[in-house]
N, C-alpha and C. Protein backbone atom coordinates (compact mmCIF):
# COMPACT_ATOMS: atom_id res chain seq x y z
N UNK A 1 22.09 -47.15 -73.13
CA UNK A 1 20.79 -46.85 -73.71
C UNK A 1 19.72 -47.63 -72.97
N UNK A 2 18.69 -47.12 -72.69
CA UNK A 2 17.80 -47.91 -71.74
C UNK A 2 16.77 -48.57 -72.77
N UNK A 3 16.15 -49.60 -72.48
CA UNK A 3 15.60 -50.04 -72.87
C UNK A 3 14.05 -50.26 -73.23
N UNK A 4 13.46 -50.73 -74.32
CA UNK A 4 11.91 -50.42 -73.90
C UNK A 4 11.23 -50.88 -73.51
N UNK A 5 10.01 -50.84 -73.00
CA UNK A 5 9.03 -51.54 -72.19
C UNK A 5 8.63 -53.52 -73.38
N UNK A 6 8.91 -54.48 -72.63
CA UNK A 6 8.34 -55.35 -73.29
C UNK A 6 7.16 -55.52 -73.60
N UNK A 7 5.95 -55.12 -72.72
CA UNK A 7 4.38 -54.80 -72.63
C UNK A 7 4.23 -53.82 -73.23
N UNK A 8 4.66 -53.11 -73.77
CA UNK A 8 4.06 -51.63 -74.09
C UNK A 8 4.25 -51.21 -75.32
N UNK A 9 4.37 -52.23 -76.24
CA UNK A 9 4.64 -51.68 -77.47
C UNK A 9 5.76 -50.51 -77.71
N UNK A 10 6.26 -50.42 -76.63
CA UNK A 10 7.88 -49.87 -76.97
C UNK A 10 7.72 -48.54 -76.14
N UNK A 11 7.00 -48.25 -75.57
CA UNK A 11 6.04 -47.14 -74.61
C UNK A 11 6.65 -47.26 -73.35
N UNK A 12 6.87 -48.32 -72.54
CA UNK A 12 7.04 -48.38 -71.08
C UNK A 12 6.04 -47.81 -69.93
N UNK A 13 6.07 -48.13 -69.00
CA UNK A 13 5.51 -47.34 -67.57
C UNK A 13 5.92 -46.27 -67.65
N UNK A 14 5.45 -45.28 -67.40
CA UNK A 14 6.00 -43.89 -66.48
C UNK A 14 6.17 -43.92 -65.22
N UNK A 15 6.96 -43.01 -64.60
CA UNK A 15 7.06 -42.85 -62.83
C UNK A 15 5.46 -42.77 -62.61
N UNK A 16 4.63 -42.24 -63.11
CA UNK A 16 3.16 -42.00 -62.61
C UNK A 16 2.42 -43.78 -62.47
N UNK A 17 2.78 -44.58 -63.30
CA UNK A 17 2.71 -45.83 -63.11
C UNK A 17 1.18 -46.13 -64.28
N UNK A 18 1.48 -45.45 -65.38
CA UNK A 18 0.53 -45.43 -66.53
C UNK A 18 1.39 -45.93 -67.93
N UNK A 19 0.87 -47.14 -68.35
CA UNK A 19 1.54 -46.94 -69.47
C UNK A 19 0.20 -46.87 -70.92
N UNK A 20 0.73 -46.20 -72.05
CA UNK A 20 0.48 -46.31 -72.98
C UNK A 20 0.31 -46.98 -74.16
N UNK A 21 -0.18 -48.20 -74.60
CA UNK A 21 0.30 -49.18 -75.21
C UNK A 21 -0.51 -48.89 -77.05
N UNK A 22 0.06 -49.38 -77.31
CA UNK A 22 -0.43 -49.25 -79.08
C UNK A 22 -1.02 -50.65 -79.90
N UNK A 23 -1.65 -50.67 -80.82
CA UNK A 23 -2.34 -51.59 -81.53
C UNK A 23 -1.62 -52.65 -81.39
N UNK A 24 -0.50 -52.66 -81.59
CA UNK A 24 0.64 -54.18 -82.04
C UNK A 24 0.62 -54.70 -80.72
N UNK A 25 0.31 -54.12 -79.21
CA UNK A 25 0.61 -54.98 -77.89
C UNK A 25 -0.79 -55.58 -77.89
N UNK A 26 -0.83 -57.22 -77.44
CA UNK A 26 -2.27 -57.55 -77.22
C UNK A 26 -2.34 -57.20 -75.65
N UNK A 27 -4.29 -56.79 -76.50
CA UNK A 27 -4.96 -56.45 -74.73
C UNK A 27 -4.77 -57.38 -74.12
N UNK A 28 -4.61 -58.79 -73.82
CA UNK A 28 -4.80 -60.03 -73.22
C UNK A 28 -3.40 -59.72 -72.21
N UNK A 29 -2.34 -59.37 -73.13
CA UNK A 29 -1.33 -59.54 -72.24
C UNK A 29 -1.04 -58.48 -71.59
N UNK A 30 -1.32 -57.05 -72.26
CA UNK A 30 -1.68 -55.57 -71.16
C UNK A 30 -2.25 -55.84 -69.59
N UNK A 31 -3.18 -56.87 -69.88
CA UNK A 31 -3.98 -57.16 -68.88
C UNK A 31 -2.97 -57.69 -67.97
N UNK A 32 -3.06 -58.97 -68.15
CA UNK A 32 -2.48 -59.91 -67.45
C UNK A 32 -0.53 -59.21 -66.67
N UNK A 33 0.22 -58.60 -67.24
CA UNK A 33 0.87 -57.50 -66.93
C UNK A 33 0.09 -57.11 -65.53
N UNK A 34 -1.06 -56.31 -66.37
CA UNK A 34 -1.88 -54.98 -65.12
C UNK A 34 -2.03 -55.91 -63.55
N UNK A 35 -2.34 -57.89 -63.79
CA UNK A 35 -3.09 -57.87 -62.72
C UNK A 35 -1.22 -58.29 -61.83
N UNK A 36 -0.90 -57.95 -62.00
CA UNK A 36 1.09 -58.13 -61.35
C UNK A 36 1.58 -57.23 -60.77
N UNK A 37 1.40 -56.07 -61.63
CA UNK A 37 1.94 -54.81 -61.41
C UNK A 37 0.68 -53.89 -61.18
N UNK A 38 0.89 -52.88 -60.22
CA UNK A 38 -0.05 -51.51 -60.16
C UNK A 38 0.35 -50.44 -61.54
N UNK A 39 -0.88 -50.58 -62.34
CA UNK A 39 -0.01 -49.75 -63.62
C UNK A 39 -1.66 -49.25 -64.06
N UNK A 40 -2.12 -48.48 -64.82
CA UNK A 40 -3.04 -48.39 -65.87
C UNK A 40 -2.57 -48.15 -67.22
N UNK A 41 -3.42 -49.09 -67.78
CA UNK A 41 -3.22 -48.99 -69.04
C UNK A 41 -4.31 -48.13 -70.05
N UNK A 42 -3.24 -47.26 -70.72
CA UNK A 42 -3.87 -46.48 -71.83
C UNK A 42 -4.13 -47.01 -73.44
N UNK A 43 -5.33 -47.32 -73.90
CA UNK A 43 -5.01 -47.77 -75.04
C UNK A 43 -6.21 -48.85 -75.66
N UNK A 44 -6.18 -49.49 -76.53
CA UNK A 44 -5.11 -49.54 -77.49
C UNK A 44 -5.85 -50.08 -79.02
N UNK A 45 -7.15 -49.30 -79.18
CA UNK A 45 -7.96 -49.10 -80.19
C UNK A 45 -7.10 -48.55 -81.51
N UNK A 46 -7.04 -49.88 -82.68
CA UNK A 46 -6.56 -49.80 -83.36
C UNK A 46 -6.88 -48.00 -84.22
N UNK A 47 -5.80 -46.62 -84.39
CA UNK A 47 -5.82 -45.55 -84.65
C UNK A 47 -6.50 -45.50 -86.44
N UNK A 48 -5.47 -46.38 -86.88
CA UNK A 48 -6.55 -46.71 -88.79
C UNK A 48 -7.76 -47.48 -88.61
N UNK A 49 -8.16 -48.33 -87.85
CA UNK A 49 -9.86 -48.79 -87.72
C UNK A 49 -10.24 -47.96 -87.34
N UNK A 50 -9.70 -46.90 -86.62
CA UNK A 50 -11.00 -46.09 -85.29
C UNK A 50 -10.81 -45.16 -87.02
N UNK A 51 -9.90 -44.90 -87.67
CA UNK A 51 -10.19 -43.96 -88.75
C UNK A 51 -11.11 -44.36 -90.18
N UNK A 52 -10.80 -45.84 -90.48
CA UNK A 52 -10.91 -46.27 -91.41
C UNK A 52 -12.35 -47.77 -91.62
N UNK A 53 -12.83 -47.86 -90.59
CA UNK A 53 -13.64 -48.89 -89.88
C UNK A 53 -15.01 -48.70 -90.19
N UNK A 54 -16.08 -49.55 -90.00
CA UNK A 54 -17.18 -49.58 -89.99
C UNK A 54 -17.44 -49.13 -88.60
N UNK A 55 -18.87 -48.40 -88.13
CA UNK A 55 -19.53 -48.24 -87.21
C UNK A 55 -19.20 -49.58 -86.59
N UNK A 56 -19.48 -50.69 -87.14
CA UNK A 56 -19.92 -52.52 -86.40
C UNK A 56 -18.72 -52.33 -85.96
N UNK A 57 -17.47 -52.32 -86.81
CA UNK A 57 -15.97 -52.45 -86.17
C UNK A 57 -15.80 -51.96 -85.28
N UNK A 58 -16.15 -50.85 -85.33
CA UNK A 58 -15.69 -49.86 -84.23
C UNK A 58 -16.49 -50.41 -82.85
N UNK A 59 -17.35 -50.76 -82.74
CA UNK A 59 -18.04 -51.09 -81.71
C UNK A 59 -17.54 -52.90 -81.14
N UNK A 60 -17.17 -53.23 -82.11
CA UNK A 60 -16.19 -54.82 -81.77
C UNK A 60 -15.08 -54.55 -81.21
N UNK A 61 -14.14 -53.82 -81.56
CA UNK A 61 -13.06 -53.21 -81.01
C UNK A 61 -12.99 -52.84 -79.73
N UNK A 62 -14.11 -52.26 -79.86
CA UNK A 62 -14.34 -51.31 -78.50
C UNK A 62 -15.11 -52.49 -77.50
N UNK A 63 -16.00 -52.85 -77.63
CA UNK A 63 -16.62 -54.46 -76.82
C UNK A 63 -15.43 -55.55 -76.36
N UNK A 64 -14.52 -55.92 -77.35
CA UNK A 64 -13.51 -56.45 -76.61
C UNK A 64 -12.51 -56.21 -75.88
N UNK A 65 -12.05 -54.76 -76.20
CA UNK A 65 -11.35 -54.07 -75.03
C UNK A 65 -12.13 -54.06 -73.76
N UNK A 66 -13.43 -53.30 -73.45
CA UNK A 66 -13.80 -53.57 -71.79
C UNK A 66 -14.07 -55.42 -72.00
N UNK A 67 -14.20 -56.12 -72.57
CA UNK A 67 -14.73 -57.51 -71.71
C UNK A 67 -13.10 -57.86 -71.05
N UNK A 68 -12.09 -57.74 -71.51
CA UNK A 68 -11.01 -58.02 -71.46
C UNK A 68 -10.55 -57.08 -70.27
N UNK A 69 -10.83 -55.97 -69.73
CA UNK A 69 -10.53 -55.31 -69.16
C UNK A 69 -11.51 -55.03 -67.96
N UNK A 70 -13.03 -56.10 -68.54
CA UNK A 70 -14.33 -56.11 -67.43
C UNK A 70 -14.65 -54.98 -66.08
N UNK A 71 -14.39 -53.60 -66.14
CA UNK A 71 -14.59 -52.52 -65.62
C UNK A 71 -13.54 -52.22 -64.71
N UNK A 72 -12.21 -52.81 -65.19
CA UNK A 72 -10.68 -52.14 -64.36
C UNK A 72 -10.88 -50.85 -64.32
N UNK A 73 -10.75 -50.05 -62.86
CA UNK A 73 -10.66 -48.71 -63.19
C UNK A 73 -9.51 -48.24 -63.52
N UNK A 74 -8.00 -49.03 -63.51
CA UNK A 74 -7.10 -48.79 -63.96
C UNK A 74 -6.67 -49.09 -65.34
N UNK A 75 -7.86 -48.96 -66.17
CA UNK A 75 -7.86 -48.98 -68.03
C UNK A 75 -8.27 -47.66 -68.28
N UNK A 76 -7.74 -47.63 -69.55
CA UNK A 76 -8.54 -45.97 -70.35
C UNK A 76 -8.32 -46.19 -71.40
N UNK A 77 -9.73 -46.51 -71.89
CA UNK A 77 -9.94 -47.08 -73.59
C UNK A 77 -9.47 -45.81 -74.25
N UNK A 78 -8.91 -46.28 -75.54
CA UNK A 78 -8.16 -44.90 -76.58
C UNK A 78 -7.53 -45.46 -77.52
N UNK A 79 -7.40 -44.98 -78.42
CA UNK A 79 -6.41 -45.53 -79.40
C UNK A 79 -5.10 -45.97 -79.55
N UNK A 80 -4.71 -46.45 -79.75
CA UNK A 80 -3.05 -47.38 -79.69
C UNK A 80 -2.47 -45.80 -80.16
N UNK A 81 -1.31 -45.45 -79.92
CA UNK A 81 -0.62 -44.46 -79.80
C UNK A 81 -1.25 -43.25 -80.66
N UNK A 82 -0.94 -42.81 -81.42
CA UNK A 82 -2.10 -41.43 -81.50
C UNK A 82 -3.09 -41.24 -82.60
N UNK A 83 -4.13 -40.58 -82.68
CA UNK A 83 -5.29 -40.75 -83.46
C UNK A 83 -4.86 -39.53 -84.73
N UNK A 84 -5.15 -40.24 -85.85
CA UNK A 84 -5.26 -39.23 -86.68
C UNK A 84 -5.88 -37.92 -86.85
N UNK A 85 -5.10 -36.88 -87.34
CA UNK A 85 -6.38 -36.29 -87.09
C UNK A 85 -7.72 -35.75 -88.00
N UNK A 86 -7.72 -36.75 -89.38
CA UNK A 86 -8.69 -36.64 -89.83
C UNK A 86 -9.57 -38.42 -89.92
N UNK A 87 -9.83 -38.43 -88.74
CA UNK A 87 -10.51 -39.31 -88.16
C UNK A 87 -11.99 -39.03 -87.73
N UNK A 88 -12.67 -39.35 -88.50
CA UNK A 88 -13.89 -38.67 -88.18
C UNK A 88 -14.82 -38.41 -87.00
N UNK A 89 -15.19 -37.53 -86.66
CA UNK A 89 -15.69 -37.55 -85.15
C UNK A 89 -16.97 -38.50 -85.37
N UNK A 90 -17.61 -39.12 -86.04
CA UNK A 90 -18.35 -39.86 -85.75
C UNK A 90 -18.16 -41.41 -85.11
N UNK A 91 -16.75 -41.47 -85.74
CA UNK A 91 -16.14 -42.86 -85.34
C UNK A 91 -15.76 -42.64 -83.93
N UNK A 92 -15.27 -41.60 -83.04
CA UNK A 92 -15.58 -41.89 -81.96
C UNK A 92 -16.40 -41.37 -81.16
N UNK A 93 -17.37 -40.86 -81.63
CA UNK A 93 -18.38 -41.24 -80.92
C UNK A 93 -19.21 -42.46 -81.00
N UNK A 94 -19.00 -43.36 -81.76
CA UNK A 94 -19.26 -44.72 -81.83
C UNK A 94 -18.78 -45.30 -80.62
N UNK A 95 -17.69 -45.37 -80.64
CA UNK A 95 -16.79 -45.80 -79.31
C UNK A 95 -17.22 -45.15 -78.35
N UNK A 96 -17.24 -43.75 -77.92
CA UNK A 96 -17.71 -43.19 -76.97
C UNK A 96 -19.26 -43.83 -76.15
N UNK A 97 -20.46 -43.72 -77.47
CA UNK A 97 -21.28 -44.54 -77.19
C UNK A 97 -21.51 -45.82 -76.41
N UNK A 98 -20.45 -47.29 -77.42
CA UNK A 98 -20.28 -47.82 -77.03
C UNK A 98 -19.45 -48.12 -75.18
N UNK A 99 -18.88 -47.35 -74.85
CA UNK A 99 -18.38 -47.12 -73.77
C UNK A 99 -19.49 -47.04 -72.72
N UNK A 100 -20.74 -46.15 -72.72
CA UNK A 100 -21.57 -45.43 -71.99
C UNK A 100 -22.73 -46.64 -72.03
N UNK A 101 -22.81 -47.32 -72.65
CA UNK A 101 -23.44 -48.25 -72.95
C UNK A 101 -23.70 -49.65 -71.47
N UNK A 102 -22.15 -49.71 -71.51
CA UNK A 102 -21.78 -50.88 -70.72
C UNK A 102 -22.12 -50.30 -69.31
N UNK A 103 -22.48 -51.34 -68.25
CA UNK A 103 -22.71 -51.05 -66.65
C UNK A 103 -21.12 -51.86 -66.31
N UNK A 104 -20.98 -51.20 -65.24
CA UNK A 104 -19.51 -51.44 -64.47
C UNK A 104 -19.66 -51.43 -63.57
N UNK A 105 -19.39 -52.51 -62.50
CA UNK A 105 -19.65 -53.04 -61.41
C UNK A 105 -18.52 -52.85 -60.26
């Protein structure tokens, strides 16, 4: 039986060299992973805050994922494994916002 990714919240790399990670993996160590290995990471906006959150939350969430990730083009902010789907579209467009917001260097 193979085993699962230790970084990835149980997700692993793919052959494409992307992994997926979910709420329970910290960004800190996604990162630190990313700067070792050639990988991007997908993720990992808590799926019940992005559903259940304040606008403010949602935008904290989302602010500490890029500072932590400071304009890697090999990140792709998203929710830790999959979004509900009665998650309101306003909540991400909060995030979305917040995203468009930031300059990336």
């Amino acid at each position: 039986m193979r085993k699962r990714g230790r970084y990835s919240g149980g997700h692993g790399a793919n052959r494409s060299g992307y992994a997926g990670i979910d709420q329970k993996c910290s960004l800190r160590l996604a990162r630190e992973v990313q700067q070792k290995y050639p990988v991007c990471i997908l993720g990992n906006i808590s799926p019940e805050r992005l559903r259940n959150g304040t606008p403010d939350e949602i935008r904290e969430l989302t602010r500490t994922a890029l500072e932590i990730f400071g304009g890697e083009t090999r990140y792709i902010l998203g929710p830790g494994c999959a979004m509900a789907s009665d998650t309101p579209a306003e909540h991400v467009s909060v995030m979305m916002e917040e995203v468009r917001m930031r300059k990336f260097e």
